[in-house]
PDB file of N, CA and C in Angstrom:
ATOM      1  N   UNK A   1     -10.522  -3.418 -16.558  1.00  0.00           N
ATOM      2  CA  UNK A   1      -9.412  -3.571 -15.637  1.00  0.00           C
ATOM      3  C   UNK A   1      -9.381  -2.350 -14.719  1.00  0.00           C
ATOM      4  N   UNK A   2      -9.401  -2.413 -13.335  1.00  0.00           N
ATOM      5  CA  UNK A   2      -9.503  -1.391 -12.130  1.00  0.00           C
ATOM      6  C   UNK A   2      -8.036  -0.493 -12.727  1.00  0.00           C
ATOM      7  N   UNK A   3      -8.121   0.570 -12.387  1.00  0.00           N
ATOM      8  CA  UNK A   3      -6.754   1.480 -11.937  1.00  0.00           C
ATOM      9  C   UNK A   3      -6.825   2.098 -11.104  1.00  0.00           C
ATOM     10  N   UNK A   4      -5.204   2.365 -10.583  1.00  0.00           N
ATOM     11  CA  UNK A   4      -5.291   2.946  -9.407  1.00  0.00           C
ATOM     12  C   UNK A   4      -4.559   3.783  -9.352  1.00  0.00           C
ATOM     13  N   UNK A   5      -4.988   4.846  -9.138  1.00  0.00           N
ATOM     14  CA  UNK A   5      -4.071   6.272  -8.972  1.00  0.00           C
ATOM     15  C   UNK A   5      -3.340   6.532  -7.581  1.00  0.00           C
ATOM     16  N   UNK A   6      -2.305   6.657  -7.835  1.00  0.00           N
ATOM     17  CA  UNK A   6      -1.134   6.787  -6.667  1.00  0.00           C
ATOM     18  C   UNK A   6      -1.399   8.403  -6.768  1.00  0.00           C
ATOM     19  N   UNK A   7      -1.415   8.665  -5.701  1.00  0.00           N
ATOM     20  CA  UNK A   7      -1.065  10.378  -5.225  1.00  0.00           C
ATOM     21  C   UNK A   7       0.244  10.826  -5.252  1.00  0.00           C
ATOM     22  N   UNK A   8       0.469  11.491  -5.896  1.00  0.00           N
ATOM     23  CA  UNK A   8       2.626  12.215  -5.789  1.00  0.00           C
ATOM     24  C   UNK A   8       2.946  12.299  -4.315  1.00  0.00           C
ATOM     25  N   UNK A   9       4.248  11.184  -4.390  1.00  0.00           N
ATOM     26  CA  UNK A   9       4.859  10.961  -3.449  1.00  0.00           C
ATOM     27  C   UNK A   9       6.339  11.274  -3.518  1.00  0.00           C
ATOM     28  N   UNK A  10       6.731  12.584  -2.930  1.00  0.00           N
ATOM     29  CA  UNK A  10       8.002  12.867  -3.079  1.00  0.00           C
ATOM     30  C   UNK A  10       9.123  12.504  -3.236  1.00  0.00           C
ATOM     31  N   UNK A  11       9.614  10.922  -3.074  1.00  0.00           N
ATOM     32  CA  UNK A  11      10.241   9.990  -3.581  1.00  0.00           C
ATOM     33  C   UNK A  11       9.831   8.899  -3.910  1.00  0.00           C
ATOM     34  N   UNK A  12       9.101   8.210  -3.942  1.00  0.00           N
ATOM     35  CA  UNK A  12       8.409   7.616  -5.085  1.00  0.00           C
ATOM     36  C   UNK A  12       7.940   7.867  -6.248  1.00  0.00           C
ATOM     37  N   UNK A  13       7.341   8.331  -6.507  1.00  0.00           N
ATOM     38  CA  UNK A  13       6.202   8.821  -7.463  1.00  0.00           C
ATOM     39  C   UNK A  13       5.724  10.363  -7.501  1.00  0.00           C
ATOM     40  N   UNK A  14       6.950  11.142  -7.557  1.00  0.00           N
ATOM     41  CA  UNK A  14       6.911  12.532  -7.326  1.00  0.00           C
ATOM     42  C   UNK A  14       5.829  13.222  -8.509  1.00  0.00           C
ATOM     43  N   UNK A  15       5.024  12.696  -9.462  1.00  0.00           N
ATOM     44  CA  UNK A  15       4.369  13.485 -10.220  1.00  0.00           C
ATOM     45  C   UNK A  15       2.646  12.713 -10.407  1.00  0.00           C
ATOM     46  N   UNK A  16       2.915  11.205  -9.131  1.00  0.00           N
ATOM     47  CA  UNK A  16       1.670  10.619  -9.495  1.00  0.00           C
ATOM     48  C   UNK A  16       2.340   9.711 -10.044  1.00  0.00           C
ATOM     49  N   UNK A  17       1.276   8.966 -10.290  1.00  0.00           N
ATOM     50  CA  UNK A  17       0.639   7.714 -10.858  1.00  0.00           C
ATOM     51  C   UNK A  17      -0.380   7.296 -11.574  1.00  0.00           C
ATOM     52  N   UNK A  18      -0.694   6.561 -12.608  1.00  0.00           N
ATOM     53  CA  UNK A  18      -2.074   5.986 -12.821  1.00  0.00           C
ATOM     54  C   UNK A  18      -1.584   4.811 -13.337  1.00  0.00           C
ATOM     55  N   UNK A  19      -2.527   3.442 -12.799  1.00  0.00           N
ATOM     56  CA  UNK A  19      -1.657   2.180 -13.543  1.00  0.00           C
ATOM     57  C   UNK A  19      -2.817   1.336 -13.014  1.00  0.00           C
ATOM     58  N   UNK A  20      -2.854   0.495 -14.222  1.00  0.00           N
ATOM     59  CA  UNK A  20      -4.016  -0.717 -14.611  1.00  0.00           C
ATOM     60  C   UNK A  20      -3.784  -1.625 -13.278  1.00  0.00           C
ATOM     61  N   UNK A  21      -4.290  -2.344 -12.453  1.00  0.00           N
ATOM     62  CA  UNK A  21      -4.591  -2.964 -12.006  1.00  0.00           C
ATOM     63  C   UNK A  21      -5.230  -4.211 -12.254  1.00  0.00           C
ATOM     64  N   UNK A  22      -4.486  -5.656 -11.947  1.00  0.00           N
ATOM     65  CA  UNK A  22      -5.344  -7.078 -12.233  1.00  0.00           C
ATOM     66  C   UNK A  22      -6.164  -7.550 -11.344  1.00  0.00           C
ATOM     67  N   UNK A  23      -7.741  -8.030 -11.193  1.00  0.00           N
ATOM     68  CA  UNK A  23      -8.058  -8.113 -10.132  1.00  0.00           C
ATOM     69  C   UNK A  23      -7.431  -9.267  -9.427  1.00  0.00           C
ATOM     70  N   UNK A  24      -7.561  -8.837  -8.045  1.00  0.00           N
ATOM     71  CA  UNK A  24      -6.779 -10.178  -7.240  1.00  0.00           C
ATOM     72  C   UNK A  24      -5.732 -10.142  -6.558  1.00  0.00           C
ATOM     73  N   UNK A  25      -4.717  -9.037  -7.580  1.00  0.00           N
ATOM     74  CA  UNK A  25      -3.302  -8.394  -7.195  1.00  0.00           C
ATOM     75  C   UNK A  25      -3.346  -7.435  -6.179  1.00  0.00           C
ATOM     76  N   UNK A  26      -2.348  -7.494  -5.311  1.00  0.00           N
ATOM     77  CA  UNK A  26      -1.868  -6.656  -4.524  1.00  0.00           C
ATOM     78  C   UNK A  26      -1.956  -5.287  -4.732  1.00  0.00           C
ATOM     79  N   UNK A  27      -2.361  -3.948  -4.017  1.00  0.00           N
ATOM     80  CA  UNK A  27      -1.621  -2.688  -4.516  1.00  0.00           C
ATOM     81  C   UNK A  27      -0.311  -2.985  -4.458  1.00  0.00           C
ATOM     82  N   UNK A  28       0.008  -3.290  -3.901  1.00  0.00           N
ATOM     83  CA  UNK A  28       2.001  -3.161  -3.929  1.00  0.00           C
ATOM     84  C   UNK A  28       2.388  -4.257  -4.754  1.00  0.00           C
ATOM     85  N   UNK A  29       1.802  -5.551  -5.610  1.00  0.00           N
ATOM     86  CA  UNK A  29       2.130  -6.049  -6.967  1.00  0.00           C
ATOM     87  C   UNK A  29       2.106  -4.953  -7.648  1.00  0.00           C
ATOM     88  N   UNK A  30       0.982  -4.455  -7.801  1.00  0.00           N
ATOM     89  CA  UNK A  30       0.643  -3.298  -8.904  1.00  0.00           C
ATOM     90  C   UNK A  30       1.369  -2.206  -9.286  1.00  0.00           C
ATOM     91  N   UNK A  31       1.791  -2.111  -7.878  1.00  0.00           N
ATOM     92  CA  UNK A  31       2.909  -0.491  -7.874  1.00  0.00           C
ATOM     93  C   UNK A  31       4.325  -1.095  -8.047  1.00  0.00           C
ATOM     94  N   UNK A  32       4.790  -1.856  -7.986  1.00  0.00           N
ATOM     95  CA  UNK A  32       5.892  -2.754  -8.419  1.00  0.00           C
ATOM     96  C   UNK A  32       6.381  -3.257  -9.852  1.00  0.00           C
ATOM     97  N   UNK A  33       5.187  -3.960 -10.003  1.00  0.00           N
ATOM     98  CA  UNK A  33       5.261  -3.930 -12.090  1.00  0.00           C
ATOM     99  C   UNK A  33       5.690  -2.693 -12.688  1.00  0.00           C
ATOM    100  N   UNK A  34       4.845  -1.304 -12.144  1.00  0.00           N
ATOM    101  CA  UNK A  34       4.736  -0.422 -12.647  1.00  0.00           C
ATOM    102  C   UNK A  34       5.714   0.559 -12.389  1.00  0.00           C
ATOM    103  N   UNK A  35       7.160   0.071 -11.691  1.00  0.00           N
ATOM    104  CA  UNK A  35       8.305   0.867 -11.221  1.00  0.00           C
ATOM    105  C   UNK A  35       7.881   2.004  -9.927  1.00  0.00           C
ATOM    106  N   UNK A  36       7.058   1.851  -9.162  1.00  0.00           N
ATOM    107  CA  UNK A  36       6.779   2.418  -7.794  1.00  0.00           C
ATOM    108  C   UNK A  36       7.624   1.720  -6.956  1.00  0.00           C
ATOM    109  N   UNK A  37       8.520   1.916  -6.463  1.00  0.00           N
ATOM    110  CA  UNK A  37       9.434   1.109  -5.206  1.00  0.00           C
ATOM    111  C   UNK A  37       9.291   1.032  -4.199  1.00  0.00           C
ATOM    112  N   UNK A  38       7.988   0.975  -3.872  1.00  0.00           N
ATOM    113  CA  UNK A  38       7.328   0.655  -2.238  1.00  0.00           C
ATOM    114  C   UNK A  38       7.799  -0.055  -1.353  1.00  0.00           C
ATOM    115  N   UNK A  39       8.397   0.121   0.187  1.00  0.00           N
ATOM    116  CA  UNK A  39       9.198  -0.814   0.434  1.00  0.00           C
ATOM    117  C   UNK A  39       8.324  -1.816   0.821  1.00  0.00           C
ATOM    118  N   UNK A  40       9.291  -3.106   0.974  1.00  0.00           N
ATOM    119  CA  UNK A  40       8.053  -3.911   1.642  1.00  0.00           C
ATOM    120  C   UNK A  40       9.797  -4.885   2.361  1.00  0.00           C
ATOM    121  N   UNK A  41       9.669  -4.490   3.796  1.00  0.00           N
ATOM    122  CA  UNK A  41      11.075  -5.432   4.264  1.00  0.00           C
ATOM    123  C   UNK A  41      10.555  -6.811   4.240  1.00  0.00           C
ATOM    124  N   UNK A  42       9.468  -7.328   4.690  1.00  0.00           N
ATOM    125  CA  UNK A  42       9.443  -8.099   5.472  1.00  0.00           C
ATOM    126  C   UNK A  42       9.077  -9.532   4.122  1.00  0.00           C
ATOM    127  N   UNK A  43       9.239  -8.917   2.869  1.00  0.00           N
ATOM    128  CA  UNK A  43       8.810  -9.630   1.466  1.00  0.00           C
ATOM    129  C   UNK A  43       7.495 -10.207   1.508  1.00  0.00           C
ATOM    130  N   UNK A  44       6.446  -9.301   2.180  1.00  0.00           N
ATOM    131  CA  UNK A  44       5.190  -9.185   1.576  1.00  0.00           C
ATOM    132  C   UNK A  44       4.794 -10.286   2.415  1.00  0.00           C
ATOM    133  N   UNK A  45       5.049 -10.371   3.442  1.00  0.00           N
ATOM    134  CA  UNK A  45       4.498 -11.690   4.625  1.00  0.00           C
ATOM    135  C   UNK A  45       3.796 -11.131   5.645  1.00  0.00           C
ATOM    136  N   UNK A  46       3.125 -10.036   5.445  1.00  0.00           N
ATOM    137  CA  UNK A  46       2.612  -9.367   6.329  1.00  0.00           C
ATOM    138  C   UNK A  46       3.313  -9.332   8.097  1.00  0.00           C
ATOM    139  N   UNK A  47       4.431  -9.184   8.029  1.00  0.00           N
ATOM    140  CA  UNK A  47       5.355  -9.037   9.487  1.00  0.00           C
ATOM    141  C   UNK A  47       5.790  -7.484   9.660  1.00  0.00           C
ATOM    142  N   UNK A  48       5.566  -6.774   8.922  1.00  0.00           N
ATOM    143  CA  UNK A  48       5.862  -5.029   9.273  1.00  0.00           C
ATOM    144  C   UNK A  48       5.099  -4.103   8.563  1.00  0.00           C
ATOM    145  N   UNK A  49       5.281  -2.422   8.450  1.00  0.00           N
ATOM    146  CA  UNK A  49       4.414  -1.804   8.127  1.00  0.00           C
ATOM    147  C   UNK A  49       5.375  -0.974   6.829  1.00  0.00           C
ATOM    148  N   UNK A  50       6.092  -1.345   6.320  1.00  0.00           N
ATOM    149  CA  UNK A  50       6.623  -0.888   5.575  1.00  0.00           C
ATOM    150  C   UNK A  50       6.281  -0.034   4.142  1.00  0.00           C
ATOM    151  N   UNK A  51       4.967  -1.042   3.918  1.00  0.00           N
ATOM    152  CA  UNK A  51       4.410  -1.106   2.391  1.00  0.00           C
ATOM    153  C   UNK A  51       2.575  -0.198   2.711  1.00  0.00           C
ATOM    154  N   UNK A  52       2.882   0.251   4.335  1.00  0.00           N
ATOM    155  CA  UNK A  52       1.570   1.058   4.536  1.00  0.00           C
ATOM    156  C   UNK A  52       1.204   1.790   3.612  1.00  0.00           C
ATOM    157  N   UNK A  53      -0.114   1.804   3.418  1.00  0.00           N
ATOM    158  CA  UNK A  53      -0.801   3.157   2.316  1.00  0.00           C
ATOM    159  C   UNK A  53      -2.134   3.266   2.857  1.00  0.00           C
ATOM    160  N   UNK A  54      -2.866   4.722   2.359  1.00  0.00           N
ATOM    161  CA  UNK A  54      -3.860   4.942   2.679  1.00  0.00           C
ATOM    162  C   UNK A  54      -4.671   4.988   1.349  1.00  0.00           C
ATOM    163  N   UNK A  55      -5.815   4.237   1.302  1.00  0.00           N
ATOM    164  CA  UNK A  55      -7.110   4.058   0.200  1.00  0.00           C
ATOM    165  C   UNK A  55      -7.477   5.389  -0.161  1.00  0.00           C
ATOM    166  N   UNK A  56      -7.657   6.547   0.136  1.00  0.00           N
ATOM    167  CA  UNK A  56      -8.343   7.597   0.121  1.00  0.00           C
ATOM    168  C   UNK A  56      -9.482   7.560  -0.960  1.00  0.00           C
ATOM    169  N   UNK A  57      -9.713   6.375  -1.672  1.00  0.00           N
ATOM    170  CA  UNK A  57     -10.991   6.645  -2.678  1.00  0.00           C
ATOM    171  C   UNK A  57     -11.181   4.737  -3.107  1.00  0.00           C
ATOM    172  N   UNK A  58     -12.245   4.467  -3.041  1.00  0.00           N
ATOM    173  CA  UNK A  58     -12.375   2.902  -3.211  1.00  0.00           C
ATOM    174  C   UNK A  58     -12.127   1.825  -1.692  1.00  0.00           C
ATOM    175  N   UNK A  59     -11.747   2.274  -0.984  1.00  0.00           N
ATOM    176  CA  UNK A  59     -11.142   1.185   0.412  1.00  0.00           C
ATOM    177  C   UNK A  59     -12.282   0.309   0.362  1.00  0.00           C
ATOM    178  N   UNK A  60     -13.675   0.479   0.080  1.00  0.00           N
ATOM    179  CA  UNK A  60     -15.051  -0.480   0.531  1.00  0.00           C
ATOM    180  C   UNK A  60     -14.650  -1.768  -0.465  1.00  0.00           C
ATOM    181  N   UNK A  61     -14.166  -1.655  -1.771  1.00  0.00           N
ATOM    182  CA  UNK A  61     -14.327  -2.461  -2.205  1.00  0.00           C
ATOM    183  C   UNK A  61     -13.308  -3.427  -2.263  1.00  0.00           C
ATOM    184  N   UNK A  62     -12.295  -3.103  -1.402  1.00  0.00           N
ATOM    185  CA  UNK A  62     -11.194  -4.180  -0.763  1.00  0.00           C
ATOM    186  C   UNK A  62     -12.182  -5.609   0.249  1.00  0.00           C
ATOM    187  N   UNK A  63     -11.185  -6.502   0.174  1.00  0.00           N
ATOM    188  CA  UNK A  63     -12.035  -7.092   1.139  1.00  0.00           C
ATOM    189  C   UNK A  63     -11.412  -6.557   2.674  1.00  0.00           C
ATOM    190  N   UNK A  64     -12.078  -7.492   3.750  1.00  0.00           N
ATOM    191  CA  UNK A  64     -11.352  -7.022   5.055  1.00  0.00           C
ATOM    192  C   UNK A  64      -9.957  -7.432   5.522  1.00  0.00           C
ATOM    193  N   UNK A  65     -10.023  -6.379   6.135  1.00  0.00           N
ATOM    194  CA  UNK A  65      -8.221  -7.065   6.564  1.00  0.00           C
ATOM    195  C   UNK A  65      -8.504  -8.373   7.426  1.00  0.00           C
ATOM    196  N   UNK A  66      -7.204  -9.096   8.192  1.00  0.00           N
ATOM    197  CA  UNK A  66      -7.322  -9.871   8.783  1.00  0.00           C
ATOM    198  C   UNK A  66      -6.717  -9.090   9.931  1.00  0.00           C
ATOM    199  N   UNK A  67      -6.657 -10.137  11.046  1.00  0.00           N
ATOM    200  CA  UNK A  67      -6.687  -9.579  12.510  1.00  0.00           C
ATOM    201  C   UNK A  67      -4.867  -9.470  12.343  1.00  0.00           C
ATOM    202  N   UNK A  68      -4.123 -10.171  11.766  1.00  0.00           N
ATOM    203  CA  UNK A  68      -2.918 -10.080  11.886  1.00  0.00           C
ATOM    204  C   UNK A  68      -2.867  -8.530  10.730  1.00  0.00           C
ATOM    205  N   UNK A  69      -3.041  -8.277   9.974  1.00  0.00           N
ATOM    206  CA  UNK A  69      -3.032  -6.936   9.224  1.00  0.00           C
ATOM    207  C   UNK A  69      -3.310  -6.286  10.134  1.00  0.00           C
ATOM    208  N   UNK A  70      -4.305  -6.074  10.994  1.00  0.00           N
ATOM    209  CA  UNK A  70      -4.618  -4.992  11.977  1.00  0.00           C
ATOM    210  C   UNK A  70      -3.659  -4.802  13.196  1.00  0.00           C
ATOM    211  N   UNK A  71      -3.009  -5.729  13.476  1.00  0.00           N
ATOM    212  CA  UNK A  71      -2.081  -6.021  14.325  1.00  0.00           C
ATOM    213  C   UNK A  71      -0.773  -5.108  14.081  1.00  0.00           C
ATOM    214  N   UNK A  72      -0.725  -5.353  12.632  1.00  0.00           N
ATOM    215  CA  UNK A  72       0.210  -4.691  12.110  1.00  0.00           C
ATOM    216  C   UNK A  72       0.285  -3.259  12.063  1.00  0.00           C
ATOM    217  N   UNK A  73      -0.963  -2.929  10.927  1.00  0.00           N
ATOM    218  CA  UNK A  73      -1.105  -1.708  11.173  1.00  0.00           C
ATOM    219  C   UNK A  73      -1.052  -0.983  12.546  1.00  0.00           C
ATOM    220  N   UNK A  74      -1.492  -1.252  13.422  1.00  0.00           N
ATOM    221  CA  UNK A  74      -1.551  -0.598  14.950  1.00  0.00           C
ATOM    222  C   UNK A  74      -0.125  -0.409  15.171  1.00  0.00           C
ATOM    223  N   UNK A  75       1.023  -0.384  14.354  1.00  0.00           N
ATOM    224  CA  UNK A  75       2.501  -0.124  14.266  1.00  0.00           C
ATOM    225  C   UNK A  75       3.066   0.847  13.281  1.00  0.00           C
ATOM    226  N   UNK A  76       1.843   1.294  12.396  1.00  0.00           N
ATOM    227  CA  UNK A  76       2.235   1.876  11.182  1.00  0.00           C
ATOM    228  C   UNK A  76       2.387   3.493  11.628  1.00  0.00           C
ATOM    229  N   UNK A  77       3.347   3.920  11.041  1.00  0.00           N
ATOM    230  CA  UNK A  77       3.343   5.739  11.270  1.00  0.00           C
ATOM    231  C   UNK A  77       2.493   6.494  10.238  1.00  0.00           C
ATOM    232  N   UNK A  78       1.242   7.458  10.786  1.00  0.00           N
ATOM    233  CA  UNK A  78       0.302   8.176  10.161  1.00  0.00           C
ATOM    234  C   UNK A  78      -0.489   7.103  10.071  1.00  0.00           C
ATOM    235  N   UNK A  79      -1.236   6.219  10.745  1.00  0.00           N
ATOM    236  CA  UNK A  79      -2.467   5.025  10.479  1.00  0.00           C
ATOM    237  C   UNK A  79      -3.583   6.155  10.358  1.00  0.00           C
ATOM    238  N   UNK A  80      -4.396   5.472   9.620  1.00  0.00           N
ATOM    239  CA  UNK A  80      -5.261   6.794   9.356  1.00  0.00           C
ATOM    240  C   UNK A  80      -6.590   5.078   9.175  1.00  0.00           C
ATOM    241  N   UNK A  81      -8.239   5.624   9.828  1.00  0.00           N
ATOM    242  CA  UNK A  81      -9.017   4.810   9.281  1.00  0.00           C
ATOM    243  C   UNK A  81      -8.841   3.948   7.977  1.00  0.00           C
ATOM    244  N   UNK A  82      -8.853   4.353   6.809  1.00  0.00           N
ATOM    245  CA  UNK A  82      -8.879   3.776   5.417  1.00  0.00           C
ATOM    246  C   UNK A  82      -7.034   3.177   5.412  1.00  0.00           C
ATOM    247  N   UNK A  83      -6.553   3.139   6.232  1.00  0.00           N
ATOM    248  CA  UNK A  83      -4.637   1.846   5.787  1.00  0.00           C
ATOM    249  C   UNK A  83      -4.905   0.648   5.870  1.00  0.00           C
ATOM    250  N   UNK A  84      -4.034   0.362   4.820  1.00  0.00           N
ATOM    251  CA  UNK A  84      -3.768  -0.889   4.650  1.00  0.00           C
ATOM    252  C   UNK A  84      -2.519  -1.511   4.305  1.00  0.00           C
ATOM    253  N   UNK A  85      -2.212  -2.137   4.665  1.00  0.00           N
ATOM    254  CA  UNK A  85      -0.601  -3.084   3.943  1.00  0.00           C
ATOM    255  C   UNK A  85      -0.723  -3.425   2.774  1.00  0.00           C
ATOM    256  N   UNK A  86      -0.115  -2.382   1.936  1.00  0.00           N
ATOM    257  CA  UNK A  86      -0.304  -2.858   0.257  1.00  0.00           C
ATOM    258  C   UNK A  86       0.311  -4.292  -0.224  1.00  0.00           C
ATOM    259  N   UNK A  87       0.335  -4.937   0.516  1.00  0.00           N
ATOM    260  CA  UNK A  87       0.967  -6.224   0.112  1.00  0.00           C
ATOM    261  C   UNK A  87       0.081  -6.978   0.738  1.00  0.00           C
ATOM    262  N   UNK A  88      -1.144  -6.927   1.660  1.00  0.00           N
ATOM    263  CA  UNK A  88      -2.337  -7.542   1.645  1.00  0.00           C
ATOM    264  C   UNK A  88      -3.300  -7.034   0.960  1.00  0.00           C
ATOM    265  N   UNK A  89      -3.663  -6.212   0.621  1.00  0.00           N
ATOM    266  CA  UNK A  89      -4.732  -5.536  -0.151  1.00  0.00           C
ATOM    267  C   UNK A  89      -5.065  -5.837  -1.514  1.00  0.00           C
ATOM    268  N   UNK A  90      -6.064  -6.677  -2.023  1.00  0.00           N
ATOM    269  CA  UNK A  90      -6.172  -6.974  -3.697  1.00  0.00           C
ATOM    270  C   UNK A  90      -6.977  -6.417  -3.773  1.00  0.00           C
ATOM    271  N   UNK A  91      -6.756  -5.801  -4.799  1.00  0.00           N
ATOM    272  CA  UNK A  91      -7.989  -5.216  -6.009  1.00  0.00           C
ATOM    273  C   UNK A  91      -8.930  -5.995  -6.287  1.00  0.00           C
ATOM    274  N   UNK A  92     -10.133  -4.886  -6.092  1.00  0.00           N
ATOM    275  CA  UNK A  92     -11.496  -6.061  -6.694  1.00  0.00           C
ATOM    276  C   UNK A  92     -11.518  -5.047  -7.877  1.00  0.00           C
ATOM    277  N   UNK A  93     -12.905  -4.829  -8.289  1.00  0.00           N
ATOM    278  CA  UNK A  93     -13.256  -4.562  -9.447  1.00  0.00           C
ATOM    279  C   UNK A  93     -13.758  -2.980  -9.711  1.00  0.00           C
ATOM    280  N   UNK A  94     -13.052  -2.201  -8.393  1.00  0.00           N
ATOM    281  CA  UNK A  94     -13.370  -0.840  -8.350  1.00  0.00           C
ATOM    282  C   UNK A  94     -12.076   0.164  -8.738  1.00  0.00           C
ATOM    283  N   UNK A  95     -12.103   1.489  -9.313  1.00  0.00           N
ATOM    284  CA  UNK A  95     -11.056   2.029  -9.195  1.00  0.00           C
ATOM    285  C   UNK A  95     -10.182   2.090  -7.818  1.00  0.00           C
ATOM    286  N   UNK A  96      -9.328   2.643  -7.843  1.00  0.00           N
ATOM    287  CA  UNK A  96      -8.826   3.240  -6.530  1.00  0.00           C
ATOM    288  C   UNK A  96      -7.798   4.440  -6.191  1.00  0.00           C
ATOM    289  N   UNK A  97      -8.029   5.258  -5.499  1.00  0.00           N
ATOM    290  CA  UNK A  97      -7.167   5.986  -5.206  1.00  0.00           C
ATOM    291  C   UNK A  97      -5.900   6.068  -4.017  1.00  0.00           C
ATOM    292  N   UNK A  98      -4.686   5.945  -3.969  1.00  0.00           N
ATOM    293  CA  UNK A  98      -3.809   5.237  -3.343  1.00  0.00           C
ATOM    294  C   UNK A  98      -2.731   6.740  -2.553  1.00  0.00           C
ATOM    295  N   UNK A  99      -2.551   6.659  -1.397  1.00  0.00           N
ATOM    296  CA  UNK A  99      -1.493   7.340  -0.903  1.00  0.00           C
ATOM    297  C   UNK A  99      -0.766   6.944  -0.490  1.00  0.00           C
ATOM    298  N   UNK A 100       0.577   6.991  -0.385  1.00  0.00           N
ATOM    299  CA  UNK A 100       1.585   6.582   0.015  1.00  0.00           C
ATOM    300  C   UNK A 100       2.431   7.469   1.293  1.00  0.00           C
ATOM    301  N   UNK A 101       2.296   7.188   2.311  1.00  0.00           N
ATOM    302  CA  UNK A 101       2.700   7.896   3.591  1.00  0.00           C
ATOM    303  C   UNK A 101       4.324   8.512   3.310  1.00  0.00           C
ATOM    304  N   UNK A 102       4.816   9.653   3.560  1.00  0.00           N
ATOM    305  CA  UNK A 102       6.147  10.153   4.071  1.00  0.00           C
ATOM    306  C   UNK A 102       6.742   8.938   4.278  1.00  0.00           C
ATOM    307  N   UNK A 103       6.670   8.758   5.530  1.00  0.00           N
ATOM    308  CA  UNK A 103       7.527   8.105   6.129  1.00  0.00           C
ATOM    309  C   UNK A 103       7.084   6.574   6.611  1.00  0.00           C
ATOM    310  N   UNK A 104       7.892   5.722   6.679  1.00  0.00           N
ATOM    311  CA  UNK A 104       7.380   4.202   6.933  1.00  0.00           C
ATOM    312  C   UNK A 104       8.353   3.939   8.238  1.00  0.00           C
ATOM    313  N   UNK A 105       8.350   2.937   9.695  1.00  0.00           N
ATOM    314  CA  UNK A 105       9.086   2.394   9.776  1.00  0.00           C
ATOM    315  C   UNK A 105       9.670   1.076   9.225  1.00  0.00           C
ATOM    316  N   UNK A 106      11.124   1.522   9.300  1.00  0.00           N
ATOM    317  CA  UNK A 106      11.831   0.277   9.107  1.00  0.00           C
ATOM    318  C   UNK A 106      13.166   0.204   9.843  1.00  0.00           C
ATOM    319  N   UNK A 107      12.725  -0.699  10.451  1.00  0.00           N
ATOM    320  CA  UNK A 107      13.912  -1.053  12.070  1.00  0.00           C
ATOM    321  C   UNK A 107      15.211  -1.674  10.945  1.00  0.00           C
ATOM    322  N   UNK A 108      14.903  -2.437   9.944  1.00  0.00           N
ATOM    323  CA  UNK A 108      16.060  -3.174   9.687  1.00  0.00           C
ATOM    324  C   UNK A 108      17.433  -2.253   9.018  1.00  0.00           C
ATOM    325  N   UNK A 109      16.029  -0.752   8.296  1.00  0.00           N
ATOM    326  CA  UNK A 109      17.236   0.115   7.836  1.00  0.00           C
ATOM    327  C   UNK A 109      17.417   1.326   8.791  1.00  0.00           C
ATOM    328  N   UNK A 110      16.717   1.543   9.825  1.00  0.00           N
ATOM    329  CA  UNK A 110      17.270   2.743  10.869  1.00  0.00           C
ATOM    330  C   UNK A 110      18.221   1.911  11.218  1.00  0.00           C
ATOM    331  N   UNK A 111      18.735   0.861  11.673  1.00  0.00           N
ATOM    332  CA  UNK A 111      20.211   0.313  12.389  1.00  0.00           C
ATOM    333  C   UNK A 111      21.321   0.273  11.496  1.00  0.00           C
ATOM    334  N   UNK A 112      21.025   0.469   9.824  1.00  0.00           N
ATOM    335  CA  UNK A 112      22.331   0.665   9.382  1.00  0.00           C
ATOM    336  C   UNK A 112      23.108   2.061   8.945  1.00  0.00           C
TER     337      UNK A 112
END
């Protein structure tokens, strides 16, 4: 079973992560089971960048994004080569190493 190590994220996951992975599943299923509270506004329909992360170790063995993921991303704050929308991204059969950006937009909670 793949795992994937989350990098310490100052409100998320302030000390790290390491957590089993099913292949097939989402990073952001994965980080969800496992009490990571990644946002995801748009409930994982790929419509915002909320649930952005960066691969920093394993990204090859994702498959490719689609043109609407890229669409997306081209909205994400800190896009870096290796992002992806953890709510498109399944695990294949490689480890992975996972970052989770500062900051995300989210229009629905800057207006309240």
């Amino acid at each position: 079973m793949p795992k994937i190590v989350f990098l310490p994220h100052q409100d998320l996951c302030p000390n790290g992560a390491v957590v089993e992975a099913r292949e097939g599943e989402t990073i952001l299923d994965a980080a969800l089971r496992n009490g990571i509270e990644v946002e995801h506004a748009c409930e994982m329909s790929c419509a915002c960048t909320t649930c952005h992360c960066i691969v920093r170790e394993g990204f090859d063995s994702l498959d490719e994004s689609s043109e609407l993921e890229d669409d997306m991303l081209d909205k994400a704050w800190g896009l870096e080569p290796e992002s992806r929308l953890s709510c498109q991204a399944k695990v294949a059969d490689e480890d992975l190493v996972v970052e989770l950006p500062r900051y995300t937009v989210n229009h629905a909670r800057e207006k309240n």
